[in-house]
C-alpha atoms as a PDB file:
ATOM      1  CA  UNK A   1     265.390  -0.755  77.432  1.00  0.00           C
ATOM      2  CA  UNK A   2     266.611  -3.707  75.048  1.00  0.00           C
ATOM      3  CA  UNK A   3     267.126  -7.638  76.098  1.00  0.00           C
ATOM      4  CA  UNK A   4     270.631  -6.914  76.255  1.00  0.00           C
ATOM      5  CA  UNK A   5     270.798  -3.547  78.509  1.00  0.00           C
ATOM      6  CA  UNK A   6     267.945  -4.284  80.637  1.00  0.00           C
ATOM      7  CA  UNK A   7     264.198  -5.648  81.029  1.00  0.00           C
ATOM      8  CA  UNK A   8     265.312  -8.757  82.389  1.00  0.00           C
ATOM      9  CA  UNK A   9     263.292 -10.245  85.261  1.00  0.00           C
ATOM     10  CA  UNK A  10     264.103 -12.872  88.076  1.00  0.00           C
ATOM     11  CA  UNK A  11     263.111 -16.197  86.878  1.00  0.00           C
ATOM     12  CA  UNK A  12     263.940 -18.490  90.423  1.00  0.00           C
ATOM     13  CA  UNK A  13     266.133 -18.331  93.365  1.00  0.00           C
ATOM     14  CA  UNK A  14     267.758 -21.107  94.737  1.00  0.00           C
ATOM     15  CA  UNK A  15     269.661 -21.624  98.087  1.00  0.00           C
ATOM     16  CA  UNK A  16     271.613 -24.263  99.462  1.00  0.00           C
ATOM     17  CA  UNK A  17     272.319 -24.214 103.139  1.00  0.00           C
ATOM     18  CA  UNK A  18     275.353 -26.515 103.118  1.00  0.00           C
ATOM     19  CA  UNK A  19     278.316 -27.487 100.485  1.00  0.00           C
ATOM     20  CA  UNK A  20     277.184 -30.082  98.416  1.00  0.00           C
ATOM     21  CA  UNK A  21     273.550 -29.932  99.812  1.00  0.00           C
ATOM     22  CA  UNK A  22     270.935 -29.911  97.329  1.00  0.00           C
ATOM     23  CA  UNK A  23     269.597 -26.433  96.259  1.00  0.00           C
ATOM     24  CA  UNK A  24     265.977 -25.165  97.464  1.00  0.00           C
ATOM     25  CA  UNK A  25     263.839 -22.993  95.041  1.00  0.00           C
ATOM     26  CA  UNK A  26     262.959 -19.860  97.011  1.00  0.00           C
ATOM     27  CA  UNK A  27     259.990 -17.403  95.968  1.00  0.00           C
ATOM     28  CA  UNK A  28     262.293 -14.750  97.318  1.00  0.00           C
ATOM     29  CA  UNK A  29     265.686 -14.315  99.216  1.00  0.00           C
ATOM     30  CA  UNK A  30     267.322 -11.527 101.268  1.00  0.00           C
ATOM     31  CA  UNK A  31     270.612 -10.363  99.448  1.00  0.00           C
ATOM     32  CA  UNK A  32     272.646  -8.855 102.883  1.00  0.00           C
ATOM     33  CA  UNK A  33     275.244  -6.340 101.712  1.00  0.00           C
ATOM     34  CA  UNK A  34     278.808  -7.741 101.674  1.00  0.00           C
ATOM     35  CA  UNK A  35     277.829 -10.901 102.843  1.00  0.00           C
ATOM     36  CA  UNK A  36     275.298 -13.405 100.387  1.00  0.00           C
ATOM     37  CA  UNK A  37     271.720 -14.631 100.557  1.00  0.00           C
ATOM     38  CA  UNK A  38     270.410 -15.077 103.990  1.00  0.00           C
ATOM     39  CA  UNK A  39     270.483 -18.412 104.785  1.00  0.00           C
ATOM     40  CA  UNK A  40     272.614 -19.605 101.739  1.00  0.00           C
ATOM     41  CA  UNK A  41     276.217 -21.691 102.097  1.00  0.00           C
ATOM     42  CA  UNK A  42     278.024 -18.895 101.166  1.00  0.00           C
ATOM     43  CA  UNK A  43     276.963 -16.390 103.513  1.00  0.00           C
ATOM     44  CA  UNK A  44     276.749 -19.216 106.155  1.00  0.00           C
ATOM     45  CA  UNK A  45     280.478 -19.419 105.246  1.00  0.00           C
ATOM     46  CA  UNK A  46     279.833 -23.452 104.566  1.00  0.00           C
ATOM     47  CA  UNK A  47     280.509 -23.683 100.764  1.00  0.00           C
ATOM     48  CA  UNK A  48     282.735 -25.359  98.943  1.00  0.00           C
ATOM     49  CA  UNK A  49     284.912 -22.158  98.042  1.00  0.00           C
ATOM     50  CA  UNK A  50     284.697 -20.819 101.896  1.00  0.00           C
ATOM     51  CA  UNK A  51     287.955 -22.594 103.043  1.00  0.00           C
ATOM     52  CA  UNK A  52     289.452 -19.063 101.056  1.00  0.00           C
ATOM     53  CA  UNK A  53     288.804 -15.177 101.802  1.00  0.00           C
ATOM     54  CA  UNK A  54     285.429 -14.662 100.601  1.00  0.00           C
ATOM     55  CA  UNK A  55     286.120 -12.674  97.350  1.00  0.00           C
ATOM     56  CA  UNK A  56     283.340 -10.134  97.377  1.00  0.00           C
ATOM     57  CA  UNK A  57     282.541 -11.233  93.582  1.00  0.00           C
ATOM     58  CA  UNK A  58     281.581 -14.713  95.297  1.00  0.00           C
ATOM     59  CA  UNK A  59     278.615 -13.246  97.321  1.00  0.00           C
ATOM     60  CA  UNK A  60     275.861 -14.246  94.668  1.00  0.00           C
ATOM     61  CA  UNK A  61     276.025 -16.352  91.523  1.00  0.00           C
ATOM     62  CA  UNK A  62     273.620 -15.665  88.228  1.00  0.00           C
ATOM     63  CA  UNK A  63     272.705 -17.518  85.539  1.00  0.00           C
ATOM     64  CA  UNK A  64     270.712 -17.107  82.388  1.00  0.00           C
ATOM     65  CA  UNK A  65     267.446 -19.423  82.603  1.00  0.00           C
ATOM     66  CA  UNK A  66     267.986 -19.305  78.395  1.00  0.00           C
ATOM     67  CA  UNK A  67     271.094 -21.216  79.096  1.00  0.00           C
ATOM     68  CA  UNK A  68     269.822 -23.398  81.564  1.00  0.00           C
ATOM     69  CA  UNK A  69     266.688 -24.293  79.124  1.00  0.00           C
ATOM     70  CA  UNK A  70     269.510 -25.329  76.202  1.00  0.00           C
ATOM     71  CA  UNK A  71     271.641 -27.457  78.116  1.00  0.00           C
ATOM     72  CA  UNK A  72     268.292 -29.158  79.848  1.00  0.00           C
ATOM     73  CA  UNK A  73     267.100 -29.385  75.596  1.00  0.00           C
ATOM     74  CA  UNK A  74     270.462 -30.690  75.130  1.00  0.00           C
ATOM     75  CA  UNK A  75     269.965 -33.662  77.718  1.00  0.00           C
ATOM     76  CA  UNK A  76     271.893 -32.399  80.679  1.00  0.00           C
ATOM     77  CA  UNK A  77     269.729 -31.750  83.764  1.00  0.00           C
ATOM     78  CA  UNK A  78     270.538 -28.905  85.126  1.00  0.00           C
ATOM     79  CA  UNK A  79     267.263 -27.784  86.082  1.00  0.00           C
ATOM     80  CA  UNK A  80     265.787 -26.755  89.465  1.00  0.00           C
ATOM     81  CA  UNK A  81     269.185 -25.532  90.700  1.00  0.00           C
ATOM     82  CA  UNK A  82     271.953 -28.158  89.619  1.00  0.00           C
ATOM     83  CA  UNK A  83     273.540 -25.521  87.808  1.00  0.00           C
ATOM     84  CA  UNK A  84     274.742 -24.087  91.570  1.00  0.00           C
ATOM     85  CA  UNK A  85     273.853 -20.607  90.868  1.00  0.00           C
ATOM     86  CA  UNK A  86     271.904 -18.371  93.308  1.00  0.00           C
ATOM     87  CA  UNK A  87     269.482 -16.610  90.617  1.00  0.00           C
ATOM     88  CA  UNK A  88     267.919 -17.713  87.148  1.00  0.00           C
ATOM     89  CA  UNK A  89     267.522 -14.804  84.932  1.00  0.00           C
ATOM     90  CA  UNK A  90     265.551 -14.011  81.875  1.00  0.00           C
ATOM     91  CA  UNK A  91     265.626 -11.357  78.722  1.00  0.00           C
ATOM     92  CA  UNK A  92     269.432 -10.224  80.148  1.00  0.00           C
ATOM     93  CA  UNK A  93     272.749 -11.008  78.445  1.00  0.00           C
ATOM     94  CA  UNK A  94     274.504 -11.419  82.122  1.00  0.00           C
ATOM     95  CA  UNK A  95     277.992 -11.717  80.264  1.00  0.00           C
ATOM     96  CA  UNK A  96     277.467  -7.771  79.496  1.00  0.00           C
ATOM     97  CA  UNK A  97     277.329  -7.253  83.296  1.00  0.00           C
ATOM     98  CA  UNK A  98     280.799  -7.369  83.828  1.00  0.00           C
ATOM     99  CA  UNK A  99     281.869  -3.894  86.005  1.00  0.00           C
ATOM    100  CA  UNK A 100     278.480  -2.719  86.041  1.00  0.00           C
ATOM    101  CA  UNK A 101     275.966  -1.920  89.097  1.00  0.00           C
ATOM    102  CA  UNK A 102     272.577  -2.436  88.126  1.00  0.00           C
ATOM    103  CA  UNK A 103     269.614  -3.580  90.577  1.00  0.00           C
ATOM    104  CA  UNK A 104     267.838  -6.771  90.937  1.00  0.00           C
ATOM    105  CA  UNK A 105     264.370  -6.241  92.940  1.00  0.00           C
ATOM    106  CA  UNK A 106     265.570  -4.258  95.984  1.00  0.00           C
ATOM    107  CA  UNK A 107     269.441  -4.944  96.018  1.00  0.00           C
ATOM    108  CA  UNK A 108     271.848  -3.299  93.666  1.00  0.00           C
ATOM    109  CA  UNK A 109     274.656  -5.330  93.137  1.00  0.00           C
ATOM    110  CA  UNK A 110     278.061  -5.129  90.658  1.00  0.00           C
ATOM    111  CA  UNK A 111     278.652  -7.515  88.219  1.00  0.00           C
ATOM    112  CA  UNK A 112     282.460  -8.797  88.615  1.00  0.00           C
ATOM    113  CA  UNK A 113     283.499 -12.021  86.634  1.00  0.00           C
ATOM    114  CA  UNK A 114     282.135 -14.511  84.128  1.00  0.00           C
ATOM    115  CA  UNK A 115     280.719 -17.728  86.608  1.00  0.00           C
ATOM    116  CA  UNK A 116     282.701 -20.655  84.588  1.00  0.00           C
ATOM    117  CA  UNK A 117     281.927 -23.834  85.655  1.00  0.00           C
ATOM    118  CA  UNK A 118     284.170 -25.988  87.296  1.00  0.00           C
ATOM    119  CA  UNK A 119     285.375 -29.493  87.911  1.00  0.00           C
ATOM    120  CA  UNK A 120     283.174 -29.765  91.026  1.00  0.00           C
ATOM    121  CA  UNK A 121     279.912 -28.218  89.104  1.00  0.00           C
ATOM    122  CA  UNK A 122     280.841 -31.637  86.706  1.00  0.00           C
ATOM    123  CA  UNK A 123     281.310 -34.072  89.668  1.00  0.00           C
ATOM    124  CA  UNK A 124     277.449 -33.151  90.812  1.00  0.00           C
ATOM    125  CA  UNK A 125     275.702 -33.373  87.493  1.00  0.00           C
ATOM    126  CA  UNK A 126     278.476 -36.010  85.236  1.00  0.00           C
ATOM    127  CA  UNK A 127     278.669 -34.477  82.515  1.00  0.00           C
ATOM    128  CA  UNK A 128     281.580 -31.884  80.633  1.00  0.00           C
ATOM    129  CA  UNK A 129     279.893 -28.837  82.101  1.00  0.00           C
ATOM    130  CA  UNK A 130     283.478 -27.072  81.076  1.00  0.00           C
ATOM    131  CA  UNK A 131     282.739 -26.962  77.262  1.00  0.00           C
ATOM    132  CA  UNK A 132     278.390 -27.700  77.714  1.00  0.00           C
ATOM    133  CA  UNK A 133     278.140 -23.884  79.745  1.00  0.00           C
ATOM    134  CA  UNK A 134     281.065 -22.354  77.873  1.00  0.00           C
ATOM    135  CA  UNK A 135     280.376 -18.654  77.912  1.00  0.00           C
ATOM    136  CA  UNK A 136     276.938 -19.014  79.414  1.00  0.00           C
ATOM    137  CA  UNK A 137     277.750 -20.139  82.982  1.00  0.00           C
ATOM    138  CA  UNK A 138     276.813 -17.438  84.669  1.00  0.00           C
ATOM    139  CA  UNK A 139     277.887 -14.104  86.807  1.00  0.00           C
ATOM    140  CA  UNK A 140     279.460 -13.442  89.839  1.00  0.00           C
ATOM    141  CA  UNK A 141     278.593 -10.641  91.695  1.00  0.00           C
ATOM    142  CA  UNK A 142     278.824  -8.601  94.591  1.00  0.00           C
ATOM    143  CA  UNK A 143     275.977  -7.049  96.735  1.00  0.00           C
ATOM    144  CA  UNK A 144     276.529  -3.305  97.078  1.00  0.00           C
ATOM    145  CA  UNK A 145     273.586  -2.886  99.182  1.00  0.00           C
ATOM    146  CA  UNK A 146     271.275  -5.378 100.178  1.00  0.00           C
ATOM    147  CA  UNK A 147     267.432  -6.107  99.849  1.00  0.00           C
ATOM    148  CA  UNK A 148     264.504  -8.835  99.102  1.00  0.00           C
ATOM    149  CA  UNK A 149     264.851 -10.260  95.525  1.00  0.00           C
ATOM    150  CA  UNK A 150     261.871 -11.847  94.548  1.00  0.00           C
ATOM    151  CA  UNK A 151     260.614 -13.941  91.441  1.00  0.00           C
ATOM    152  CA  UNK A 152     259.531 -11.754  88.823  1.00  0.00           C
ATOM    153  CA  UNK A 153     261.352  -8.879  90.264  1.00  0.00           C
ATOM    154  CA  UNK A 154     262.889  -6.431  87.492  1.00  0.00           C
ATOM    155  CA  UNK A 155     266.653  -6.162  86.587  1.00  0.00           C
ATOM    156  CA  UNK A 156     267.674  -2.720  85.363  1.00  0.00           C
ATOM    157  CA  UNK A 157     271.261  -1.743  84.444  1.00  0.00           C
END
């Protein structure tokens, strides 16, 4: 497998139990099917998007730790999980993922939408995170079936 179809690994996993709360690094999460990470805003139904149906591509965010490391290079801080994605990855191109299954540790979940940021991502850190994460803000995705992810876990398409 190539950087680009697979051989990526989980970097870090970060949860935040509450919108707007600050994000906790995790060694590992539980992705439950349908739903989120256990314990996370989103599958608590308490994030900031939650006031709508819960679009299944909303049930766990993704974001390349490559991109993360640039912007932080760049001067933005948007380290230990101010980005407000679930999962850092590394050695995968996530924008690929779009309409593909492919597992991450024991969950398999599908790829369904570029993760652009928003206004609100640019309230929390203060900076044009529009135009600084353009094409590199992440994936949404849906859990197809559920498991632990862990830190250093593999990520196969």
């Amino acid at each position: 497998m190539n950087e680009r179809t697979g051989g990526g690994r989980v970097a870090a996993i970060y949860l935040t139990d509450a919108e707007g709360g600050a994000p906790r690094s995790r060694e590992s999460a539980r992705a439950l099917q349908g739903a989120g990470l256990e314990g996370d805003r989103y599958e608590k139904r308490r994030g900031t998007f939650s006031k709508k149906k819960l679009d299944p591509g909303q049930q766990i965010t993704l974001i390349e730790s490559e991109a993360v490391e640039k912007v932080i290079a760049d001067g933005v801080d948007i380290g230990q999980g101010r980005h407000r994605r679930n999962v850092e990855t590394s050695g995968l191109r996530l924008n690929d993922l779009v309409g593909k299954t492919f597992q991450v540790g024991e969950a398999t979940l599908l790829g369904h939408r570029l993760c652009h940021p928003c206004g609100y991502l640019a309230k929390k850190i203060g900076a044009d995170m529009v135009s600084i994460l353009e094409n590199a803000g992440g994936l949404r995705a849906e859990i197809v079936s559920g498991g632990e992810i862990r830190v250093g876990d593999s990520i196969v398409i």
